[in-house]
C-alpha atoms as a PDB file:
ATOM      1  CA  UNK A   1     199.978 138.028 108.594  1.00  0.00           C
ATOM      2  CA  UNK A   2     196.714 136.843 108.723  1.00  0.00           C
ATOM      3  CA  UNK A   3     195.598 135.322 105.561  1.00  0.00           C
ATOM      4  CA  UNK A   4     191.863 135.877 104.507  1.00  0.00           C
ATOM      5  CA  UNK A   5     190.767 132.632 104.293  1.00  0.00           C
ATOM      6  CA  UNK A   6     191.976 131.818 107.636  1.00  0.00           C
ATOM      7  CA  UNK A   7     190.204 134.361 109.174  1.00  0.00           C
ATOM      8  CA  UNK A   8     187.179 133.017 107.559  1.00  0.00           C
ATOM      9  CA  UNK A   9     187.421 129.559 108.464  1.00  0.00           C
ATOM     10  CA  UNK A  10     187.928 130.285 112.336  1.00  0.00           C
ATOM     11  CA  UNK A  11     184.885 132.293 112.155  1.00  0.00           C
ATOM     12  CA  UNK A  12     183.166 129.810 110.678  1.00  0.00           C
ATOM     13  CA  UNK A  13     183.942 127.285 113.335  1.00  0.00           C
ATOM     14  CA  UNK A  14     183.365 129.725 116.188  1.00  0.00           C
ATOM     15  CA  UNK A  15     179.800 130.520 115.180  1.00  0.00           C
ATOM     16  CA  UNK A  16     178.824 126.740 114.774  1.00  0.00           C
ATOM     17  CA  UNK A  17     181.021 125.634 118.042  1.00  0.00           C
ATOM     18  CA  UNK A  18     182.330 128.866 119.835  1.00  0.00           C
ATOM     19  CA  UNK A  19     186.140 127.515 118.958  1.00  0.00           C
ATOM     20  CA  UNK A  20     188.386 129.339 120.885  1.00  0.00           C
ATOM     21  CA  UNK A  21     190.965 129.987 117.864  1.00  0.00           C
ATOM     22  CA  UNK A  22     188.537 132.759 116.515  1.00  0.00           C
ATOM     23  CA  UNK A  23     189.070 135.203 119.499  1.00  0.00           C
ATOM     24  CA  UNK A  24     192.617 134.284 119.625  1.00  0.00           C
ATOM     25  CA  UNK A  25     193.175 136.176 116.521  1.00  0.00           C
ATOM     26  CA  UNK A  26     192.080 139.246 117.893  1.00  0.00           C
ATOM     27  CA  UNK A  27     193.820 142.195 119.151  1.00  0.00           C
ATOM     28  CA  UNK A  28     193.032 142.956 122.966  1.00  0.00           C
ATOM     29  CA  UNK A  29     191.206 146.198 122.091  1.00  0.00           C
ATOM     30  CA  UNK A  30     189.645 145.005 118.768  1.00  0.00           C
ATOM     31  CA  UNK A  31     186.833 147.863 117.786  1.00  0.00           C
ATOM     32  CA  UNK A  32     183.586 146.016 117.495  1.00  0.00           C
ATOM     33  CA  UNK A  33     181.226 148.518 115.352  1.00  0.00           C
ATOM     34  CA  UNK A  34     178.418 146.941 116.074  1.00  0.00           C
ATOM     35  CA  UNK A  35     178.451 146.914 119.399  1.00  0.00           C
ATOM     36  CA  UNK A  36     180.695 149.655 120.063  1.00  0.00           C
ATOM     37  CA  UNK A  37     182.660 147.553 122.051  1.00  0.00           C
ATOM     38  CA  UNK A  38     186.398 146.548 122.288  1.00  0.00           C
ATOM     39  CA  UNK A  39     187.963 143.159 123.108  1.00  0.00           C
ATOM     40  CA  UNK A  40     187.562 139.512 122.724  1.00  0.00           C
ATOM     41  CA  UNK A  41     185.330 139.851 125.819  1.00  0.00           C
ATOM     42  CA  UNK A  42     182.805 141.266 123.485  1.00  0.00           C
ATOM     43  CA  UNK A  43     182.534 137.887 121.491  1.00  0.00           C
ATOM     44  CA  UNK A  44     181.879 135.781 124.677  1.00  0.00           C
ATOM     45  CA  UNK A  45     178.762 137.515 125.247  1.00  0.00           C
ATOM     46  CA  UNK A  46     177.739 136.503 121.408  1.00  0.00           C
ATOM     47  CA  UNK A  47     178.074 133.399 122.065  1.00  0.00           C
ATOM     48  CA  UNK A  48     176.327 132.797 125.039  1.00  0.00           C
ATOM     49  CA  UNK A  49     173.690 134.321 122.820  1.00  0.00           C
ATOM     50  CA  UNK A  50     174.047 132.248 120.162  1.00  0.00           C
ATOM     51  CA  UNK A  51     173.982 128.965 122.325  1.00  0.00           C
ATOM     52  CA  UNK A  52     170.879 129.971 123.856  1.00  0.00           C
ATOM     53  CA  UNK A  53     169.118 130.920 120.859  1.00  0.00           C
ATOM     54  CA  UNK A  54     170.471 127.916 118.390  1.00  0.00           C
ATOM     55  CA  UNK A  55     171.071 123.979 118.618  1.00  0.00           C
ATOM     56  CA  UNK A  56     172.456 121.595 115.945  1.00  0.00           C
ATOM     57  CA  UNK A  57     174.746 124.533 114.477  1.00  0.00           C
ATOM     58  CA  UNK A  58     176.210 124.464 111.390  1.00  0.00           C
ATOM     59  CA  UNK A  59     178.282 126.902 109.573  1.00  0.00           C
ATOM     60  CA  UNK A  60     178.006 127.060 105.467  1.00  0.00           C
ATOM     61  CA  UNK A  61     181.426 129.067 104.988  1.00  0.00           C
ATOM     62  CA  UNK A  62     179.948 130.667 101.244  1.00  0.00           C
ATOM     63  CA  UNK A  63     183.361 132.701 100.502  1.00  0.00           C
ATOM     64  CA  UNK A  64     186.018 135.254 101.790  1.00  0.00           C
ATOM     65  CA  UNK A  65     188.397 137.609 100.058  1.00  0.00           C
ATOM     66  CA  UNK A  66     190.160 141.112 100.727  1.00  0.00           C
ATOM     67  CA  UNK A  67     188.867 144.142 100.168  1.00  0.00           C
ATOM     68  CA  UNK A  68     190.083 146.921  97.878  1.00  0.00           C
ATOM     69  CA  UNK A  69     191.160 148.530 101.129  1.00  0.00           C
ATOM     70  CA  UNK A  70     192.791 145.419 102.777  1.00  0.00           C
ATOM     71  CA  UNK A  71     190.234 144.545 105.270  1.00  0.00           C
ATOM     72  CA  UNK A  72     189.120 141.064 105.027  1.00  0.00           C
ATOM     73  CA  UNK A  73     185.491 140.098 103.802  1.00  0.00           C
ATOM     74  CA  UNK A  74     183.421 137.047 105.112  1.00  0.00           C
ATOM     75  CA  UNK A  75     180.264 135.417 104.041  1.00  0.00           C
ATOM     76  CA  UNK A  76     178.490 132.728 105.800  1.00  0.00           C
ATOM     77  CA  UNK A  77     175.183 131.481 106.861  1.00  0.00           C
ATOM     78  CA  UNK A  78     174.512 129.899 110.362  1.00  0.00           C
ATOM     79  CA  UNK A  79     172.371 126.690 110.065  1.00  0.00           C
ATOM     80  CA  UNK A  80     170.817 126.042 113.043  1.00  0.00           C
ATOM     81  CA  UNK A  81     167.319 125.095 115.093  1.00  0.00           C
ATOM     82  CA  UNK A  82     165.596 127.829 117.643  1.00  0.00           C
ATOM     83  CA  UNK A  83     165.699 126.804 121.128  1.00  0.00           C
ATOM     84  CA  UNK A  84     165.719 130.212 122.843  1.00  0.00           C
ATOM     85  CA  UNK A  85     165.617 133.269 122.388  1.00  0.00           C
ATOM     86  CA  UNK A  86     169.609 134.258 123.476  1.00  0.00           C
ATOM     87  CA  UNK A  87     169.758 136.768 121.013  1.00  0.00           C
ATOM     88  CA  UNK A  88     168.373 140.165 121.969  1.00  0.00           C
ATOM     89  CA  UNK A  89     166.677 140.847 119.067  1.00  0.00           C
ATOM     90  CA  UNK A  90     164.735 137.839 119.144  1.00  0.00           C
ATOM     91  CA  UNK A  91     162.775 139.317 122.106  1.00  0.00           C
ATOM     92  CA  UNK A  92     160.408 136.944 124.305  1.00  0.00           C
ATOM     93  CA  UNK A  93     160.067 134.711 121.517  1.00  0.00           C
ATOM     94  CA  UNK A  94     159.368 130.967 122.690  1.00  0.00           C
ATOM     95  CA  UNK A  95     161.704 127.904 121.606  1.00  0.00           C
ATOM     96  CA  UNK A  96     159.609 127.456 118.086  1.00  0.00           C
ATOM     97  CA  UNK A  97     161.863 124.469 116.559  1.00  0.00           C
ATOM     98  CA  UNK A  98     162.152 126.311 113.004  1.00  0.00           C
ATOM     99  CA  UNK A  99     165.380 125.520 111.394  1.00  0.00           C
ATOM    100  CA  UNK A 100     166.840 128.655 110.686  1.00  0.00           C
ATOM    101  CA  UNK A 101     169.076 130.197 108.010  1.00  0.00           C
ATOM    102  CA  UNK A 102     171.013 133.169 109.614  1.00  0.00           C
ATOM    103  CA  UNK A 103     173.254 134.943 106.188  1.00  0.00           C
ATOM    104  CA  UNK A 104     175.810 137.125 107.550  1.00  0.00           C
ATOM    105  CA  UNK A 105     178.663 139.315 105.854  1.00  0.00           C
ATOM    106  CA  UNK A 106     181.460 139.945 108.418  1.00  0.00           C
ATOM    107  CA  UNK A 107     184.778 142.222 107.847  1.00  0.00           C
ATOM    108  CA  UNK A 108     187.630 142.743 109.577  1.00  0.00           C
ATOM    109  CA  UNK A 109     190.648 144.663 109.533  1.00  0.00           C
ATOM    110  CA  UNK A 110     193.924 142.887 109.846  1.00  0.00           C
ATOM    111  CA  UNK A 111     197.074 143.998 111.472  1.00  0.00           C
ATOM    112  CA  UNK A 112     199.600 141.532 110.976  1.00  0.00           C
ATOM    113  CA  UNK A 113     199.008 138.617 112.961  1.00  0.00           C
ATOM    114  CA  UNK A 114     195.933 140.498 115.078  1.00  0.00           C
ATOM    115  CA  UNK A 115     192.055 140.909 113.784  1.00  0.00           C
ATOM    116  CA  UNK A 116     191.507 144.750 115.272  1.00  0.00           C
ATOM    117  CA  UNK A 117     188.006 145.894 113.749  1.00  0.00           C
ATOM    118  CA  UNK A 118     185.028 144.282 112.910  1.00  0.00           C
ATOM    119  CA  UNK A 119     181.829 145.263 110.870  1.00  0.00           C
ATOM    120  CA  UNK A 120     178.607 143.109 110.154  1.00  0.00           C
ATOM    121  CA  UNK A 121     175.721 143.237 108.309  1.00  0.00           C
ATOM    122  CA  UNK A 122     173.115 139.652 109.152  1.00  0.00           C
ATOM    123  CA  UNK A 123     169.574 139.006 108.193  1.00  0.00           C
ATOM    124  CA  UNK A 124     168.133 139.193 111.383  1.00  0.00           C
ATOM    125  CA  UNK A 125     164.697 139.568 110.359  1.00  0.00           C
ATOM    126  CA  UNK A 126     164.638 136.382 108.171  1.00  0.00           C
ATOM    127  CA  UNK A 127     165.397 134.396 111.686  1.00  0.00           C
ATOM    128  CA  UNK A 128     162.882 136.299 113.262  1.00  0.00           C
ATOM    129  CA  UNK A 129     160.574 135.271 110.359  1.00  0.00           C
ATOM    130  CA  UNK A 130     161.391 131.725 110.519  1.00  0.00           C
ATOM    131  CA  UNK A 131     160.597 131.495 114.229  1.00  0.00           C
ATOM    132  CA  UNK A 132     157.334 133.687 114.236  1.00  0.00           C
ATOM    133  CA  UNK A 133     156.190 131.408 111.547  1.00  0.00           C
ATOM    134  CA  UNK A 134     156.735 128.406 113.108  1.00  0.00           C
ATOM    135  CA  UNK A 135     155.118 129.735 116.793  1.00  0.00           C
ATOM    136  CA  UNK A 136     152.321 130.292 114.337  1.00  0.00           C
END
């Protein structure tokens, strides 16, 4: 069984460094609700995103625990400075340089050794923010 604070701490590393041990948790068809996708496929997309977008990543792992309902609750902000914009939301946006703050809340449903669902909610527009601001 996956315990909730491993979960969190392989997330962490994968968003800072895209370490594989992340995506080995998860089941071959995990349900991605944001992106309506299934598989670990998914998350190597994300990350190309994320390495485009971000340099000198780091993760602040705030806390994890499990919900009333068993699934698995993660909270973490990605340090990091804008190179590119990877991420789709961040449009045409040149490299700006801001240092940005990305807060996240991730949760996952565990099946025994396998992560199979996955929900997020992440303060996009506080990147977007910090990068507009810094393009002046």
């Amino acid at each position: 069984m996956l315990e909730p604070q491993q979960v969190a701490q392989a997330y962490a590393r994968w968003i800072a460094d895209g370490e594989p041990d992340f995506q080995a948790m998860m089941s071959p068809d995990l349900h991605d609700h944001v992106s309506g996708q299934r598989g670990p496929a998914t998350w190597d997309e994300v990350w190309s995103w994320i390495e485009r977008s971000f340099d000198e990543r780091r993760a602040e792992l705030h806390g994890w625990g499990t919900l009333d309902d068993g699934r698995v609750a993660v909270w973490v902000t990605l340090h990091g400075k804008h190179v590119g914009s990877g991420m789709p939301w961040l449009g045409d946006r040149p490299p700006s340089g801001a240092q940005i703050a990305w807060k996240q809340l991730h949760v996952f449903t565990v099946e025994g050794d396998r992560l199979t669902e996955h929900w997020a909610v992440r303060d996009d527009l506080r990147v977007i923010e910090a990068v507009d601001a810094a393009n002046g």
